[in-house]
N, C-alpha and C. Protein backbone atom coordinates (compact mmCIF):
# COMPACT_ATOMS: atom_id res chain seq x y z
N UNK A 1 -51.15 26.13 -0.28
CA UNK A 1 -50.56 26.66 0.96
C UNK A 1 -50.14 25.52 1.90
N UNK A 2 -51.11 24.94 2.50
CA UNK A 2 -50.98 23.27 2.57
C UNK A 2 -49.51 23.03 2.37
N UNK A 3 -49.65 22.38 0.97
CA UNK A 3 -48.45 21.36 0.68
C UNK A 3 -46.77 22.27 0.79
N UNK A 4 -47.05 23.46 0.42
CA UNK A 4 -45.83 24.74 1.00
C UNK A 4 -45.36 24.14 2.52
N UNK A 5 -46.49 24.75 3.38
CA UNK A 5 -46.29 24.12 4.61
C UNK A 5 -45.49 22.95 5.18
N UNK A 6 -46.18 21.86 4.38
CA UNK A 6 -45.61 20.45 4.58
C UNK A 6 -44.19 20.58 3.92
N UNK A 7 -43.75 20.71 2.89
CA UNK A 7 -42.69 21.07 2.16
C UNK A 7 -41.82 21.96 3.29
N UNK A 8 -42.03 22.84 3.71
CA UNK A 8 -41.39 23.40 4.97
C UNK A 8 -41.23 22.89 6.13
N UNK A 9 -41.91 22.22 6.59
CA UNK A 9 -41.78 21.57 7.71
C UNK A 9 -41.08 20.10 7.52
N UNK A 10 -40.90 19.61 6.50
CA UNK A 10 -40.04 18.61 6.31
C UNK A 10 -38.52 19.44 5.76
N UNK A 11 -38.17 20.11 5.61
CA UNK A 11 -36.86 20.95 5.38
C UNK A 11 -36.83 20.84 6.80
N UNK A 12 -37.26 21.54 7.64
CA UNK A 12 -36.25 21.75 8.62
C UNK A 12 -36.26 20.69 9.87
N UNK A 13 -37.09 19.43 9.34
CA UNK A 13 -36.88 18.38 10.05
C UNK A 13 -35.93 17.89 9.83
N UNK A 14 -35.27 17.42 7.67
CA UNK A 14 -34.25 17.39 7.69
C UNK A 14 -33.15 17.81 7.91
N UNK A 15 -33.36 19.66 8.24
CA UNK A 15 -32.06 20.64 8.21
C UNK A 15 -31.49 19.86 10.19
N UNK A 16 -32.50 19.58 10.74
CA UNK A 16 -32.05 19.03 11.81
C UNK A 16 -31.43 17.93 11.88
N UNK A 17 -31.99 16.68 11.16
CA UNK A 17 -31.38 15.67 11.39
C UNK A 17 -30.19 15.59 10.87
N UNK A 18 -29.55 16.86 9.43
CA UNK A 18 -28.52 16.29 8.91
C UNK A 18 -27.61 17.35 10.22
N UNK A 19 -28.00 18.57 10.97
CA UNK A 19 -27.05 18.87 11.69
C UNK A 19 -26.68 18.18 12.72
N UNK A 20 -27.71 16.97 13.59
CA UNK A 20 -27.48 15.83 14.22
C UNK A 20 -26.30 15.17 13.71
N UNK A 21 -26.33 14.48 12.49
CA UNK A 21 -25.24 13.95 11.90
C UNK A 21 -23.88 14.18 11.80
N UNK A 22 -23.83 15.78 11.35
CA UNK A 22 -23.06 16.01 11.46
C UNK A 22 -22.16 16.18 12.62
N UNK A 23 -22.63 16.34 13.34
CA UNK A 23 -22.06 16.69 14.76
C UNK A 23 -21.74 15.56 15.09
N UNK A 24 -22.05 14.22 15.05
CA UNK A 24 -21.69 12.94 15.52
C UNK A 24 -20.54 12.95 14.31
N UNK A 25 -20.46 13.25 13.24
CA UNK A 25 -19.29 12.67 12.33
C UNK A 25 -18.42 13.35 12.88
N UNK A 26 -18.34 15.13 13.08
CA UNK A 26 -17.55 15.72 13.22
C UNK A 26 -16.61 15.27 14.80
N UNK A 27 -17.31 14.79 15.44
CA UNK A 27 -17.18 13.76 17.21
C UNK A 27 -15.72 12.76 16.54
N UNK A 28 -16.74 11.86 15.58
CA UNK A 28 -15.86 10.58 15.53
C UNK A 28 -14.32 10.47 14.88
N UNK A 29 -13.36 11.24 15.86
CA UNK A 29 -11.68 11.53 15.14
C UNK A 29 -11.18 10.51 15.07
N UNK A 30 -11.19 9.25 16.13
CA UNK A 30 -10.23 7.94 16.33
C UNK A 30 -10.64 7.24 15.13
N UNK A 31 -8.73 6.87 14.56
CA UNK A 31 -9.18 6.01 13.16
C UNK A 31 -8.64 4.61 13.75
N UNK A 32 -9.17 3.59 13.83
CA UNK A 32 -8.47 2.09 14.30
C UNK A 32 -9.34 1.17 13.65
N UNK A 33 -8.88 -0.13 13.56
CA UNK A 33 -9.48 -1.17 13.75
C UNK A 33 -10.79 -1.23 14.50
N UNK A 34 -11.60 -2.00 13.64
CA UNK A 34 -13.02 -2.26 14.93
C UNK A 34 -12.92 -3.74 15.12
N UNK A 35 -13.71 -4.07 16.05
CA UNK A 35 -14.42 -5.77 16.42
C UNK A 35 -15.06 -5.86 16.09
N UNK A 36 -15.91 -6.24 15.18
CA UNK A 36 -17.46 -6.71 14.55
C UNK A 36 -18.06 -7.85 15.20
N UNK A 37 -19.47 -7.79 15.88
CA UNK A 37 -19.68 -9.04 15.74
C UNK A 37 -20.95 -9.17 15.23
N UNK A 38 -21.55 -10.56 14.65
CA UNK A 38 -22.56 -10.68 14.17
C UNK A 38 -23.50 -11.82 14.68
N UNK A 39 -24.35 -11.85 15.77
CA UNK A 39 -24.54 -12.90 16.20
C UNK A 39 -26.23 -12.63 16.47
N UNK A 40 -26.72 -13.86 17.20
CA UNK A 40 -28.43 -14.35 17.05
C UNK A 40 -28.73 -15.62 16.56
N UNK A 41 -30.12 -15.64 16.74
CA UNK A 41 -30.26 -16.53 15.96
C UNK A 41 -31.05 -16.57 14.38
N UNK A 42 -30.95 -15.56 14.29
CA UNK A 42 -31.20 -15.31 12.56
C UNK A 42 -30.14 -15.98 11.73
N UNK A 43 -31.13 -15.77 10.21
CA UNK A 43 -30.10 -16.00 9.21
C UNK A 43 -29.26 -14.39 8.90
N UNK A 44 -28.40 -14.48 8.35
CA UNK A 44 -27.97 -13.57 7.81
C UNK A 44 -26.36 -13.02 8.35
N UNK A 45 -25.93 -13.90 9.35
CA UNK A 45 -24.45 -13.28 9.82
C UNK A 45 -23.54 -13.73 9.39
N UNK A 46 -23.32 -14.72 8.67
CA UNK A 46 -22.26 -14.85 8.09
C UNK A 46 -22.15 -14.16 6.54
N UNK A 47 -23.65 -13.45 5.88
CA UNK A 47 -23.49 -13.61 4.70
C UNK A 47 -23.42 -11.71 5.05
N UNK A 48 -23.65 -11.01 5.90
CA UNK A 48 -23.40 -9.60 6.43
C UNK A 48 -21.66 -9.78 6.83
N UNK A 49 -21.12 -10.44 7.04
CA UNK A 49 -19.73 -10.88 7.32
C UNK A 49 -19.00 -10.85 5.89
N UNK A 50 -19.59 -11.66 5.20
CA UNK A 50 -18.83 -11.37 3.47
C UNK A 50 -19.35 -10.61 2.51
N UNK A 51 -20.76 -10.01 3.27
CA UNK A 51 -20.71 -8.49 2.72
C UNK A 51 -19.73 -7.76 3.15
N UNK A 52 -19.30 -7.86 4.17
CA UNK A 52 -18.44 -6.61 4.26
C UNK A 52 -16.82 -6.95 3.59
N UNK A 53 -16.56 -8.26 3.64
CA UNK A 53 -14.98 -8.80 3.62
C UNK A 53 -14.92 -8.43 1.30
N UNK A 54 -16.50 -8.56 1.05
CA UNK A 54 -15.86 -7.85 -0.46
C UNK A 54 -15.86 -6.61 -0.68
N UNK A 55 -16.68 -5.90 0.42
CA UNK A 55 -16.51 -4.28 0.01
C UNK A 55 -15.29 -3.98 0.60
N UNK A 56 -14.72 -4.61 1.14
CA UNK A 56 -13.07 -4.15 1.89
C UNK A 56 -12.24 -4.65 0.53
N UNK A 57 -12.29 -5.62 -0.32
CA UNK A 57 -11.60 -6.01 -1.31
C UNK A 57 -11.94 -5.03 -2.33
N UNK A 58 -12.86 -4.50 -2.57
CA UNK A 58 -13.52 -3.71 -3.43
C UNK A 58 -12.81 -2.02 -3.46
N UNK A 59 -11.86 -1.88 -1.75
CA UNK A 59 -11.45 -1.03 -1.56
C UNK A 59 -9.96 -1.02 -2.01
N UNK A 60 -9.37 -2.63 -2.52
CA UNK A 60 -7.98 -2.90 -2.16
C UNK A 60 -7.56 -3.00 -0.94
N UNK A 61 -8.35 -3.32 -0.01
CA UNK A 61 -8.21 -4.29 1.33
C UNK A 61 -7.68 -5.68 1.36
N UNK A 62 -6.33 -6.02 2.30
CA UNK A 62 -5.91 -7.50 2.02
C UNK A 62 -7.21 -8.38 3.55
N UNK A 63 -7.68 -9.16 2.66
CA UNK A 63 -8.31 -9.69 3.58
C UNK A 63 -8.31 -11.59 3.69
N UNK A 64 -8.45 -12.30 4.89
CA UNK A 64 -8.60 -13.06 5.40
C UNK A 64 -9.10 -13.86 5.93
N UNK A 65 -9.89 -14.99 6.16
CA UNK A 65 -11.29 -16.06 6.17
C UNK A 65 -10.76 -17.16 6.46
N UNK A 66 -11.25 -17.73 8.28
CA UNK A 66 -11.23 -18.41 8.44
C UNK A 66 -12.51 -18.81 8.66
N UNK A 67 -13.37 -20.28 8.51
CA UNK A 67 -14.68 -20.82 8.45
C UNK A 67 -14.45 -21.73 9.12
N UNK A 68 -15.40 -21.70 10.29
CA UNK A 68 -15.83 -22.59 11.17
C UNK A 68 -16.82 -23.15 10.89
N UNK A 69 -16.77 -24.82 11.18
CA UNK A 69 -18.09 -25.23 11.31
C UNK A 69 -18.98 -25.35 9.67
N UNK A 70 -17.25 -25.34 8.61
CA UNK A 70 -17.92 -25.58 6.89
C UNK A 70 -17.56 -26.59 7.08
N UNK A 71 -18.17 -26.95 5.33
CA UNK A 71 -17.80 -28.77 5.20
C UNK A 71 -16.87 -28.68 4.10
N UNK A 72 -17.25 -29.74 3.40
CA UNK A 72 -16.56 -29.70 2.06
C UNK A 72 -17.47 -29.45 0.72
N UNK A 73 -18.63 -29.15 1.35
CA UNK A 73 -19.53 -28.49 0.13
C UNK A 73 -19.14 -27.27 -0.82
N UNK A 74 -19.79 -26.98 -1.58
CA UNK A 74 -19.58 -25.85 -2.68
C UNK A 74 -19.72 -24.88 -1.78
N UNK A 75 -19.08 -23.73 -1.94
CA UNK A 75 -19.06 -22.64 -0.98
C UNK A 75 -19.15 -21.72 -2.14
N UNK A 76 -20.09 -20.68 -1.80
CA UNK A 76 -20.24 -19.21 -3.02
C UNK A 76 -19.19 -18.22 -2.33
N UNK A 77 -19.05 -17.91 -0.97
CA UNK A 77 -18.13 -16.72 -0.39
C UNK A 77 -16.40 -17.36 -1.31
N UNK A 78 -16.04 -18.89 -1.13
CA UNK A 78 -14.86 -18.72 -1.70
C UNK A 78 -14.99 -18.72 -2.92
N UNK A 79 -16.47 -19.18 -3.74
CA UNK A 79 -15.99 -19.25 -5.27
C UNK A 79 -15.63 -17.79 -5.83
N UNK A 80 -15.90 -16.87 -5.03
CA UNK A 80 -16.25 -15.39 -5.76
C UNK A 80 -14.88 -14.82 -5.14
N UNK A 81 -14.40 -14.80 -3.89
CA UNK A 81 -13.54 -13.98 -3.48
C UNK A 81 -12.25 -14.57 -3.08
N UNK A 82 -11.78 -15.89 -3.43
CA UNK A 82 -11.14 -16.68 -3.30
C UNK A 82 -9.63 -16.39 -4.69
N UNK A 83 -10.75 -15.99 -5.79
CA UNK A 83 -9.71 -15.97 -7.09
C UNK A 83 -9.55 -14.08 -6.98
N UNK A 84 -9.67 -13.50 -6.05
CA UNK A 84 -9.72 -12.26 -5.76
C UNK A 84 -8.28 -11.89 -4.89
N UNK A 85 -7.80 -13.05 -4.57
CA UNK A 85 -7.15 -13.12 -3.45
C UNK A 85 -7.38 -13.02 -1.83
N UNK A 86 -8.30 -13.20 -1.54
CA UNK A 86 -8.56 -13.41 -0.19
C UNK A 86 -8.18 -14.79 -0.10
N UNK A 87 -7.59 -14.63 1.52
CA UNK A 87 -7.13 -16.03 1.91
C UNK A 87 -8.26 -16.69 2.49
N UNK A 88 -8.65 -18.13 2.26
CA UNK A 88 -9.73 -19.03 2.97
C UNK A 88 -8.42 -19.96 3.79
N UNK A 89 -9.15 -20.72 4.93
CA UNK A 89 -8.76 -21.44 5.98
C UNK A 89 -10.59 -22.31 6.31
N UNK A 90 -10.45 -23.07 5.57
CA UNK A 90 -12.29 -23.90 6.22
C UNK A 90 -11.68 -25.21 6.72
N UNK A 91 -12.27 -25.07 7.83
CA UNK A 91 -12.71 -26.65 8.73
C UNK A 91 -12.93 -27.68 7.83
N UNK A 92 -13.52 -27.54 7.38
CA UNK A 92 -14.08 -28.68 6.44
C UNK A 92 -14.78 -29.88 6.82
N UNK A 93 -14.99 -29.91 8.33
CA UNK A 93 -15.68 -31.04 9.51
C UNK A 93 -17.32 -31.13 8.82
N UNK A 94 -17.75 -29.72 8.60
CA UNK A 94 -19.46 -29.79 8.47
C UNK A 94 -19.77 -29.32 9.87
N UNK A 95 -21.60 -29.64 10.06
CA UNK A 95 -21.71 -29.78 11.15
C UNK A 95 -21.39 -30.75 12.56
N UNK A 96 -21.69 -30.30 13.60
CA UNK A 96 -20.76 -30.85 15.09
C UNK A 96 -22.06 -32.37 14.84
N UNK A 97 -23.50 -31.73 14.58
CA UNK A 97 -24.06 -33.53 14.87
C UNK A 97 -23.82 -34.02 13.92
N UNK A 98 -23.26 -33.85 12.51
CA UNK A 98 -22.88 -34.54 11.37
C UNK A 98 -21.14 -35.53 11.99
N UNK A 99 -20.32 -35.20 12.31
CA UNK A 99 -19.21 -35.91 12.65
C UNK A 99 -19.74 -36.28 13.80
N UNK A 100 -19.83 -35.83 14.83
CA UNK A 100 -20.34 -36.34 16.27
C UNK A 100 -18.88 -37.39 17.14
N UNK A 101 -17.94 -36.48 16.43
CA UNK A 101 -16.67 -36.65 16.86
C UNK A 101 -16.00 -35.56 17.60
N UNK A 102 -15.86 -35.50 18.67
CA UNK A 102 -15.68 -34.23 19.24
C UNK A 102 -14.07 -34.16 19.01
N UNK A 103 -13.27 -35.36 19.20
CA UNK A 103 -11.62 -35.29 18.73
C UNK A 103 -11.42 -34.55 17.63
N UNK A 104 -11.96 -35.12 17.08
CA UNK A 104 -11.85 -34.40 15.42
C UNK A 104 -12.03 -33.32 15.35
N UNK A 105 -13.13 -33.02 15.60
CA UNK A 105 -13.69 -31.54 15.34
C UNK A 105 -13.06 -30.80 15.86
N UNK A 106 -11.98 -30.75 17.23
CA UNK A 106 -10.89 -30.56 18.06
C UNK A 106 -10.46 -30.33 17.32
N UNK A 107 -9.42 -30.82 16.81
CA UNK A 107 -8.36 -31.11 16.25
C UNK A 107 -8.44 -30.04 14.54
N UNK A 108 -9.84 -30.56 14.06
CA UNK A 108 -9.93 -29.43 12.66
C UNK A 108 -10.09 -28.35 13.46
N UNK A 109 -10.35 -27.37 14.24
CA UNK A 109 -10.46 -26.31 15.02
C UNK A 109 -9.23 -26.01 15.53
N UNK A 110 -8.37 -26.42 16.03
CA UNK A 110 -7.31 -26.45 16.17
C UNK A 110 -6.45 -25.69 15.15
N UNK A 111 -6.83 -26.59 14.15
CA UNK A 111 -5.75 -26.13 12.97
C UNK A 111 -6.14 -24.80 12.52
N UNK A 112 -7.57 -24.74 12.30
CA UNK A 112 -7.88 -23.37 11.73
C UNK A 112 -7.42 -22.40 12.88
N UNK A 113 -7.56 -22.84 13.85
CA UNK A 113 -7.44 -21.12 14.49
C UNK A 113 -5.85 -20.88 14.60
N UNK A 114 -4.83 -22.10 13.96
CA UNK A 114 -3.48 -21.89 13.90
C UNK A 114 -3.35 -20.56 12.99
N UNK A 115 -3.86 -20.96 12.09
CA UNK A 115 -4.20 -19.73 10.76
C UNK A 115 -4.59 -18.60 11.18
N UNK A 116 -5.51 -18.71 11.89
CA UNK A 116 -6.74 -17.66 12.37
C UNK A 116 -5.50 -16.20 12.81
N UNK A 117 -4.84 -16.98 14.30
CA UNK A 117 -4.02 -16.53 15.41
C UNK A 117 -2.97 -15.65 14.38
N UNK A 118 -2.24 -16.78 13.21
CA UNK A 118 -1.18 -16.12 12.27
C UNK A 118 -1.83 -15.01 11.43
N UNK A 119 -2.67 -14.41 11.20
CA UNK A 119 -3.70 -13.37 10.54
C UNK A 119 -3.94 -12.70 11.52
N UNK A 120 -4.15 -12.85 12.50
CA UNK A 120 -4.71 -11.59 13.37
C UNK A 120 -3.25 -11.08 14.12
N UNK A 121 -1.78 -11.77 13.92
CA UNK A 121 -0.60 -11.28 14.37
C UNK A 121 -0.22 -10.62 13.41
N UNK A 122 -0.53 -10.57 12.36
CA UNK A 122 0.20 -10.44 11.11
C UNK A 122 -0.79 -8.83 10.22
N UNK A 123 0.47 -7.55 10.37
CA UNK A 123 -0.11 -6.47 9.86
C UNK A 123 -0.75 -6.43 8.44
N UNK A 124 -0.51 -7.37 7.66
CA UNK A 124 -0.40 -7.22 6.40
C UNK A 124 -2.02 -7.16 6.09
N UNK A 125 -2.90 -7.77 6.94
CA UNK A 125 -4.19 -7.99 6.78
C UNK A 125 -4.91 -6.98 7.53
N UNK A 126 -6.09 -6.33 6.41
CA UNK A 126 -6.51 -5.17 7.15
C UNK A 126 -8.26 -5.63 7.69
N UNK A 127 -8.73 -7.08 7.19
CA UNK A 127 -9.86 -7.68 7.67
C UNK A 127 -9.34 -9.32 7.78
N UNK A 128 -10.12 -9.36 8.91
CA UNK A 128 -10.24 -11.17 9.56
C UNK A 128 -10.93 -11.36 9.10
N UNK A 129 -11.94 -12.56 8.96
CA UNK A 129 -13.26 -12.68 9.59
C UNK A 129 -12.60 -13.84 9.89
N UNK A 130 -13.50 -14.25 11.37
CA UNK A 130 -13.78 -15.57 11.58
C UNK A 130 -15.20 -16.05 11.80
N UNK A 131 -15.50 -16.39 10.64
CA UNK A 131 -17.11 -17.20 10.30
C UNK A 131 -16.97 -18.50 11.49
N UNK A 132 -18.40 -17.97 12.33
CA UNK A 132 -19.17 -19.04 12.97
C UNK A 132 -18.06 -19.74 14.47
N UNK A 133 -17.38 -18.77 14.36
CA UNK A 133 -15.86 -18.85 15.62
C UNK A 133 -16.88 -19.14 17.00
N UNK A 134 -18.33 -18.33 17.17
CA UNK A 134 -18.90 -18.49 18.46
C UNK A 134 -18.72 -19.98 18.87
N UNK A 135 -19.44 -20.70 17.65
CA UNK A 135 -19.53 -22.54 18.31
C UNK A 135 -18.65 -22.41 18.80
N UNK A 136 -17.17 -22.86 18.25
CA UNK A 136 -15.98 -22.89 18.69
C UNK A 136 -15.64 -22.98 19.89
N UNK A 137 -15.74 -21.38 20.51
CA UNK A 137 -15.91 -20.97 22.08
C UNK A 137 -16.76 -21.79 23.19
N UNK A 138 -17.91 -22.12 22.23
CA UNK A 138 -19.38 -22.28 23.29
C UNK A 138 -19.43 -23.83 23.52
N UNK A 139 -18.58 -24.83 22.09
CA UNK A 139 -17.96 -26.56 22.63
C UNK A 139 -16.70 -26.54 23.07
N UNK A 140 -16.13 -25.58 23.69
CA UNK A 140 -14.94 -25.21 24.03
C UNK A 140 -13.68 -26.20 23.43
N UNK A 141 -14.26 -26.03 21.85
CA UNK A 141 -12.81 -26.58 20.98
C UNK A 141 -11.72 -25.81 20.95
N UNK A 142 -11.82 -24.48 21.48
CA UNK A 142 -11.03 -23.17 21.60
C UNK A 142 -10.87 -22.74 22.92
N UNK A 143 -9.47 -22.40 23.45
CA UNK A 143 -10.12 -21.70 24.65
C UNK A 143 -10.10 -19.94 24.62
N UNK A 144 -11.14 -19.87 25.21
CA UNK A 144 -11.96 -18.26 25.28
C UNK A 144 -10.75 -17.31 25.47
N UNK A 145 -9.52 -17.36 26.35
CA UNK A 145 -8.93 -16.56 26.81
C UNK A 145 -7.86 -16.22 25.74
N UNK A 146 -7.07 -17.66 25.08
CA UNK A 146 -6.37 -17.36 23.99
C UNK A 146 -7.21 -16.74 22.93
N UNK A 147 -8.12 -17.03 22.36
CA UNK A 147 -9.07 -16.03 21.08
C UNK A 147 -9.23 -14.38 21.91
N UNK A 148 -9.44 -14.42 22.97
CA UNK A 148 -9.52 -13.22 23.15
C UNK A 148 -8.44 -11.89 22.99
N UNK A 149 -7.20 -12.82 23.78
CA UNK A 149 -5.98 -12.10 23.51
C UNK A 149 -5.33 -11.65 22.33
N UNK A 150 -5.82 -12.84 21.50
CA UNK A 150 -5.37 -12.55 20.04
C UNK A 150 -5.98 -11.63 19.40
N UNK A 151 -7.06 -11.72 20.14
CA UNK A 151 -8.00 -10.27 19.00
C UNK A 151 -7.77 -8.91 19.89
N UNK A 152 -7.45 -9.48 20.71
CA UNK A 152 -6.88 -7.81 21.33
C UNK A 152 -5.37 -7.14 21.47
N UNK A 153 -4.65 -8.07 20.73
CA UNK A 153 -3.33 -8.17 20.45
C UNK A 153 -3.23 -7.80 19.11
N UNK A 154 -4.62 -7.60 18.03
CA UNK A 154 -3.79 -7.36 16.69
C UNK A 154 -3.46 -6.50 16.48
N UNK A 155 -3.23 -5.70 15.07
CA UNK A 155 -2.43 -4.34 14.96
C UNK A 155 -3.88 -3.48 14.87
N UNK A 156 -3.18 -2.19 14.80
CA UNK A 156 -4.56 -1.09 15.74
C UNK A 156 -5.22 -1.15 14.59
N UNK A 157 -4.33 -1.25 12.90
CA UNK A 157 -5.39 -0.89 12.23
C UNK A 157 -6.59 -1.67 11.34
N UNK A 158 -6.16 -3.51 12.33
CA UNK A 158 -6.84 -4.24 11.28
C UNK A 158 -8.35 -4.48 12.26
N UNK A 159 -9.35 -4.65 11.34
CA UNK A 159 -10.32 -4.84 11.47
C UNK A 159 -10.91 -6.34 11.43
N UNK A 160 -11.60 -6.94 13.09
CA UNK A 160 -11.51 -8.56 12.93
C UNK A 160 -13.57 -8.22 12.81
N UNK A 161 -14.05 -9.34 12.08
CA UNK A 161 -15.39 -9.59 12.48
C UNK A 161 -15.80 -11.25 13.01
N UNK A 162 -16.57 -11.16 13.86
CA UNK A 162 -16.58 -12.58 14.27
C UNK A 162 -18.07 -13.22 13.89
N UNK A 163 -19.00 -14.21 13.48
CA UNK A 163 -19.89 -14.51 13.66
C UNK A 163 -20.33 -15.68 14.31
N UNK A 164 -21.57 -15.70 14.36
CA UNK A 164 -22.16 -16.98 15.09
C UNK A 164 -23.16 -17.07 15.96
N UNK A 165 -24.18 -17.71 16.38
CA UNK A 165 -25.04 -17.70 17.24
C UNK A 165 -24.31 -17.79 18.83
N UNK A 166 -25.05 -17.34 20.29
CA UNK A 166 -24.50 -17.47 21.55
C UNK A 166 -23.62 -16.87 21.71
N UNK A 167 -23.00 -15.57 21.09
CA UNK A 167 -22.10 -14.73 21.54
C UNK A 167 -21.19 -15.31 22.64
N UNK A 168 -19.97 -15.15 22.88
CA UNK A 168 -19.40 -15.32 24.60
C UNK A 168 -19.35 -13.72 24.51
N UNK A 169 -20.10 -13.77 26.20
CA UNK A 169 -20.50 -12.55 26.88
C UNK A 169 -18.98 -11.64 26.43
N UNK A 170 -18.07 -12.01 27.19
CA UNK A 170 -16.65 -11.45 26.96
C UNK A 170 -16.27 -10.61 25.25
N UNK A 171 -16.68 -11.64 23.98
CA UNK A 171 -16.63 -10.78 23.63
C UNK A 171 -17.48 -9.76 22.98
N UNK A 172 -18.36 -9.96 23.15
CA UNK A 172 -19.74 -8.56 23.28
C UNK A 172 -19.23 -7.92 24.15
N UNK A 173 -18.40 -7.85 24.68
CA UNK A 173 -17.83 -6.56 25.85
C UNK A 173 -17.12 -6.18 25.10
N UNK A 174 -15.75 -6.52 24.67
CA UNK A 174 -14.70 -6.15 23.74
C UNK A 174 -15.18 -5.40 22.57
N UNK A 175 -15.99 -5.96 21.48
CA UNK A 175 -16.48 -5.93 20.20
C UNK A 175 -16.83 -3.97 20.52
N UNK A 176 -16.46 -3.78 19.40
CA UNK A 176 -17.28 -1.70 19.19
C UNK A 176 -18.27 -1.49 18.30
N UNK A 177 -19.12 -2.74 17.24
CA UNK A 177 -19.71 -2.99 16.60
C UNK A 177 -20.49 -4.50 16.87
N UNK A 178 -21.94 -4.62 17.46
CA UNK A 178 -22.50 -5.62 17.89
C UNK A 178 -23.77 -5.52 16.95
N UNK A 179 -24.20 -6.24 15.81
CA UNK A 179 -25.58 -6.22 15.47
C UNK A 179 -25.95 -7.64 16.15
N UNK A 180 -27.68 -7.91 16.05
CA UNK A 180 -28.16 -9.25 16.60
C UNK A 180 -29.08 -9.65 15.45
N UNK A 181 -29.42 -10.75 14.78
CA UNK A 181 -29.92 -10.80 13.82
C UNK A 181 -30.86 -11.66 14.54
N UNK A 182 -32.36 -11.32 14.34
CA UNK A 182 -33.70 -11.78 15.13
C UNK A 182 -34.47 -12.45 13.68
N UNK A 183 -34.63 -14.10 14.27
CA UNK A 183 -35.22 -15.05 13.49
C UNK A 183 -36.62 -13.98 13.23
N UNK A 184 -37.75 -13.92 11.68
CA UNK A 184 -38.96 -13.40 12.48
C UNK A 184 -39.90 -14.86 10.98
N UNK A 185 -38.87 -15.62 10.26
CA UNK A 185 -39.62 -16.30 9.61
C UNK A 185 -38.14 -17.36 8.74
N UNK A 186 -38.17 -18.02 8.60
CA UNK A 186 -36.98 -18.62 7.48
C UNK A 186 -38.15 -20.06 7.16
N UNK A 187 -37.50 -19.76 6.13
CA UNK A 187 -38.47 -20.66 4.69
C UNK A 187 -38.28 -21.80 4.67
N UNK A 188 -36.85 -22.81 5.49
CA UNK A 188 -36.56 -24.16 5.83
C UNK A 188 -37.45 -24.78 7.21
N UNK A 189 -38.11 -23.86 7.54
CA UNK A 189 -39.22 -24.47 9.10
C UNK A 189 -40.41 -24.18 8.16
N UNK A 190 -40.93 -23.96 6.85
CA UNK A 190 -42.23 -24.48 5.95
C UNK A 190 -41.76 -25.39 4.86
N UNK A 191 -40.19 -26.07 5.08
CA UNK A 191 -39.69 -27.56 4.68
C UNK A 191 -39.28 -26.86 2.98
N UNK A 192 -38.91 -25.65 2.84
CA UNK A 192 -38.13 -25.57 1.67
C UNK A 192 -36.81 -25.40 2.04
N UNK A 193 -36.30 -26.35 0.91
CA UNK A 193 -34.81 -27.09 0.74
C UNK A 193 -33.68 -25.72 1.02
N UNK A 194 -33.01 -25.44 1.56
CA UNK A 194 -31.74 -24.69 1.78
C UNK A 194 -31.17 -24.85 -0.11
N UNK A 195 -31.05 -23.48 -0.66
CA UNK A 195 -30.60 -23.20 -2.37
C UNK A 195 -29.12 -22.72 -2.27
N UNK A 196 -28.50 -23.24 -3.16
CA UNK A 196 -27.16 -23.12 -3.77
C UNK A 196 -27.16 -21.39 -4.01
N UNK A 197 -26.18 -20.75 -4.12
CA UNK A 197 -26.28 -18.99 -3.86
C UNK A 197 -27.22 -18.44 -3.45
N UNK A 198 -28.45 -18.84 -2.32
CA UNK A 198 -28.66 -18.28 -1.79
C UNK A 198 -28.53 -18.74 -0.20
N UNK A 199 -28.50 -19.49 0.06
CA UNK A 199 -28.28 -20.07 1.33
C UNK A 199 -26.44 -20.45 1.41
N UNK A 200 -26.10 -20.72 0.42
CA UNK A 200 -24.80 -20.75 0.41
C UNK A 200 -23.85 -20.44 -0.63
């Protein structure tokens, strides 16, 4: 009788939550483009960023990748989705205390977001990403107002995601999709080595 009970009372907990659901799906009519962003200081936003840029390829989505703040190391996001046809655009600087050239790093920033700007004008692409674009903003190798315009200038139906630690406030306002990824342990602060497909 018991387990009847329980068995009943979990039916119509679910019969509720799926009519919750529904009612929010049946709500959500506007089809557009979103802003993604993925920021914190966790691991995991750039590699939630090319989770999503292969399930959009996976759909026959034309998609697009510009990388901030890579080097010239082995990269797993282009070895896999690169011969897929997605377009890459990488910096190729590394990190900012590795050059410790701020011209430079200028200047490779520069170029990528030439690319960046031509992808987010350009309908043909139905996902951006721009991996790790926050630095960018936050050593003001970019200025805030042009990235902004551009992402609010693209076509209604492409979808940009941005990542990076330090968000600019501005665009966490813009963005319609904000996760925060919260450090709670990473395995390189008990001095194990950063691994080839999994760290990168």
């Amino acid at each position: 009788m018991e387990a009847r009970s329980n068995t009943e009372r979990h039916r119509q907990r679910q019969q509720k939550l799926k009519e919750h659901v529904d009612t929010r799906v049946a709500a959500a009519t506007e089809k557009k483009g979103v802003l993604i962003v993925f920021t914190g200081n966790g691991k995991g936003k750039s590699t939630a960023a090319f989770g999503t840029a292969t399930r959009a390829v996976g759909h026959g989505k034309t998609v697009g990748i510009a990388q901030y703040i890579k080097g010239q190391w082995d990269n797993g996001e282009y070895n896999t989705l690169q011969p897929l046809g997605v377009e890459f655009h990488i910096m190729g600087t590394g990190f900012t205390w590795e050059t410790q050239n701020r011209e430079s790093d200028i200047q490779a920033a520069q170029s990528v977001w030439q690319e960046s700007k031509r992808m987010l004008a350009d309908a043909h692409y139905d996902l951006v990403v721009l991996d790790e674009l926050t630095y960018m903003l936050a050593y003001r190798y970019l200025d805030t107002e042009e990235v902004i315009a551009a992402i609010v200038n693209r076509p209604a139906h492409q979808t940009v995601i941005v990542t990076g630690r330090g968000c600019h406030s501005q665009l966490l306002e813009l963005a319609d999709t904000v996760s925060e990824v919260r450090p709670v342990k990473h395995a390189f602060d008990n001095g194990i080595q950063a691994q080839a497909g999994i760290d990168w």
